[in-house]
C-alpha atoms as a PDB file:
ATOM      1  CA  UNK A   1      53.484 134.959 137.816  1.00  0.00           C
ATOM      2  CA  UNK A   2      56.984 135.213 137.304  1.00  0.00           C
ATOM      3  CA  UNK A   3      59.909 132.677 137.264  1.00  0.00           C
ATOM      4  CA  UNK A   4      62.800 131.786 139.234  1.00  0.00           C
ATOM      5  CA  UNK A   5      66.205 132.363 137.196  1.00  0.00           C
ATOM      6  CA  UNK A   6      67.533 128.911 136.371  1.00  0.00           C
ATOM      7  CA  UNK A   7      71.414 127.726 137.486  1.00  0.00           C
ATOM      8  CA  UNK A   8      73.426 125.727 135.357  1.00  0.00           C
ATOM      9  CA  UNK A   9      76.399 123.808 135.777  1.00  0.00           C
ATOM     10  CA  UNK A  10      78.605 121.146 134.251  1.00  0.00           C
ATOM     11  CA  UNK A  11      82.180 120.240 135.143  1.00  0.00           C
ATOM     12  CA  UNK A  12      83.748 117.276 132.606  1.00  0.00           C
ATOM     13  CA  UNK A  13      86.841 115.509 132.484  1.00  0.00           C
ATOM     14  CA  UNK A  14      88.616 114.609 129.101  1.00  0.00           C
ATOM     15  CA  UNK A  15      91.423 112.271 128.737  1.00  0.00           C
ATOM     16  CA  UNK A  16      92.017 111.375 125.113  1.00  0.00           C
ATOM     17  CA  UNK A  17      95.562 109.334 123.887  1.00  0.00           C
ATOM     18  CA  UNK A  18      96.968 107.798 120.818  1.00  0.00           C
ATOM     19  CA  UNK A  19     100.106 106.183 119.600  1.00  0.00           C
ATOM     20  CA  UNK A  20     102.431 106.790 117.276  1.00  0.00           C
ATOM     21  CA  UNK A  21     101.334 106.383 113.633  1.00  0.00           C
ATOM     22  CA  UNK A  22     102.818 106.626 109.726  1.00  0.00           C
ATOM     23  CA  UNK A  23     100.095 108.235 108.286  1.00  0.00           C
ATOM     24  CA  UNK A  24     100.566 107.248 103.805  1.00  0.00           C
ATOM     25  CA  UNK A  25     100.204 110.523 102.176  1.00  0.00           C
ATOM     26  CA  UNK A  26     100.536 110.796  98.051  1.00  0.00           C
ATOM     27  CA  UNK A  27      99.781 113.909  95.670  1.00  0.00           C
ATOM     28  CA  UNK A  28      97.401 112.275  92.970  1.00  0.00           C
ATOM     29  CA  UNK A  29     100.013 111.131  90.205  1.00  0.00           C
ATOM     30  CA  UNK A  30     102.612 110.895  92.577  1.00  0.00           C
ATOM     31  CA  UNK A  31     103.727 107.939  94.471  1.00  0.00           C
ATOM     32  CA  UNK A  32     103.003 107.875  98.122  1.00  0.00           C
ATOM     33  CA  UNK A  33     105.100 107.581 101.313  1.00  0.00           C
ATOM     34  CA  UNK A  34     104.735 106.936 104.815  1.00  0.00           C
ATOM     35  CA  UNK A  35     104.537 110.197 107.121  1.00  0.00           C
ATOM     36  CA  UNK A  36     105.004 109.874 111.162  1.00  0.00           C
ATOM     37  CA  UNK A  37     102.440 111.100 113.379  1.00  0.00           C
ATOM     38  CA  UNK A  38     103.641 111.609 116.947  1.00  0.00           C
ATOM     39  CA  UNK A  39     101.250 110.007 120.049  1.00  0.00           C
ATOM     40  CA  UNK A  40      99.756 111.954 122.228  1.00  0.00           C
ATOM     41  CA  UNK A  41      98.299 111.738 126.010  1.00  0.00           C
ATOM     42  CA  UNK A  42      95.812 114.699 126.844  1.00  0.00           C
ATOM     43  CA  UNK A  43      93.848 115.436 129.748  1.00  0.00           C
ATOM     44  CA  UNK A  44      92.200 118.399 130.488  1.00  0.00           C
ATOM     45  CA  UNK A  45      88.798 119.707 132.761  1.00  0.00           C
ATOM     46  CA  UNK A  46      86.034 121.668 131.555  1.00  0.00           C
ATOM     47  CA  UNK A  47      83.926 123.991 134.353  1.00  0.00           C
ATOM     48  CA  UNK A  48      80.840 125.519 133.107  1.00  0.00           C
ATOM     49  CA  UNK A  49      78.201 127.988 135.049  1.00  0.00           C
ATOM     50  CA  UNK A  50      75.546 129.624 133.586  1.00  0.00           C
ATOM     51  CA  UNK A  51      72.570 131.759 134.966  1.00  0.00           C
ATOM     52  CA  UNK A  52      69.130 131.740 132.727  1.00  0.00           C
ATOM     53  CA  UNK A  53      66.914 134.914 133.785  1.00  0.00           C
ATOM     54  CA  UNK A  54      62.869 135.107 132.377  1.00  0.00           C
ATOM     55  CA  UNK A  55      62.382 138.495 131.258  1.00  0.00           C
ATOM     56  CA  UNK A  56      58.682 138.751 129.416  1.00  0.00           C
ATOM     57  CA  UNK A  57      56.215 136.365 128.583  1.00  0.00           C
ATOM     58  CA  UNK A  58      52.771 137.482 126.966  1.00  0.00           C
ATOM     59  CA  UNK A  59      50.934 135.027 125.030  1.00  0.00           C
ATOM     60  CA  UNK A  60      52.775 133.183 122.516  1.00  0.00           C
ATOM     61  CA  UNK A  61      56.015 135.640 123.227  1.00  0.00           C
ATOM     62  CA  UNK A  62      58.614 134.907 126.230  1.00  0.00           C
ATOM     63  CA  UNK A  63      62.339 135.770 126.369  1.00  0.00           C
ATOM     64  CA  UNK A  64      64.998 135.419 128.798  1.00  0.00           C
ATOM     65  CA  UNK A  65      68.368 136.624 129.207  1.00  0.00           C
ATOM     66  CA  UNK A  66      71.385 134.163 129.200  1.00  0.00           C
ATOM     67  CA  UNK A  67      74.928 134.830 131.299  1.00  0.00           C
ATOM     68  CA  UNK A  68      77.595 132.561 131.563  1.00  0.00           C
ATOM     69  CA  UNK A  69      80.984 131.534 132.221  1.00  0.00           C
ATOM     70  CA  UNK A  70      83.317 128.458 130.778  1.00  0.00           C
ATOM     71  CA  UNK A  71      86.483 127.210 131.154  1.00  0.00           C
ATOM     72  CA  UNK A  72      89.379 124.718 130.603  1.00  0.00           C
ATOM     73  CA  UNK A  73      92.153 123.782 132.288  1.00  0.00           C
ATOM     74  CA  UNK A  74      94.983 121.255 131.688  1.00  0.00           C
ATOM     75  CA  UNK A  75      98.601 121.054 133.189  1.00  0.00           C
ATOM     76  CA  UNK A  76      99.867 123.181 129.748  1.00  0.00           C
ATOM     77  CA  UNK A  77      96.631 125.152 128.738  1.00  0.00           C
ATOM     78  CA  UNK A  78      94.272 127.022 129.971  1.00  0.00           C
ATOM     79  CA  UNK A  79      90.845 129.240 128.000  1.00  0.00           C
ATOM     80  CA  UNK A  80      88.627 131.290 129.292  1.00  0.00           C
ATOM     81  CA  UNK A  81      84.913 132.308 127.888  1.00  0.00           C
ATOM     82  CA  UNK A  82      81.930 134.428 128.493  1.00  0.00           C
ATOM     83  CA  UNK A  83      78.804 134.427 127.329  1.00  0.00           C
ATOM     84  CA  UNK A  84      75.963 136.819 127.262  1.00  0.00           C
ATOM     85  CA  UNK A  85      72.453 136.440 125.398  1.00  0.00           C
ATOM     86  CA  UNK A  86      68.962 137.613 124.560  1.00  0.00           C
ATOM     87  CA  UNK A  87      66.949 134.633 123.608  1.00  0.00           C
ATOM     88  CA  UNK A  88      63.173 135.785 122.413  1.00  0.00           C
ATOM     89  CA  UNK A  89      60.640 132.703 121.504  1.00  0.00           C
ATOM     90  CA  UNK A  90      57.329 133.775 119.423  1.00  0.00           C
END
């Protein structure tokens, strides 16, 4: 019998910060000093949907064929990805 195409989804929030730093940085030999590191406050979100559809499986062979869709979005970026793949097990 055949399968049911499988739905995937995800959505994640990210919120990462830091402050201010001096970083010591040296050249072997050399003496070292102190270099500043600006803070930072990031959040961004992260969607993700994918489809998984079974294409074949005979005996000890099945594959399936992968689609899929990502992306992130923050108040100052923004990326967009798609995916498409032919997974075969054997």
């Amino acid at each position: 019998s055949a399968q049911a195409p499988t739905l995937s989804g995800a959505i994640k929030y990210n919120k990462v910060s830091g402050d201010d730093q001096l970083v010591q940085t040296a050249f072997v030999g050399l003496p070292s000093s102190a270099t500043p590191v600006d803070g930072f406050d990031m959040n961004w979100v992260t969607a993700d949907v994918g489809i998984d559809v079974p294409l074949s499986r005979t005996g000890t062979f099945s594959s399936s064929l992968h689609a899929g869709i990502s992306g992130t979005f923050s108040s100052d970026y923004e990326s967009h990805a798609l995916q498409l793949s032919f997974n075969a097990k054997f």
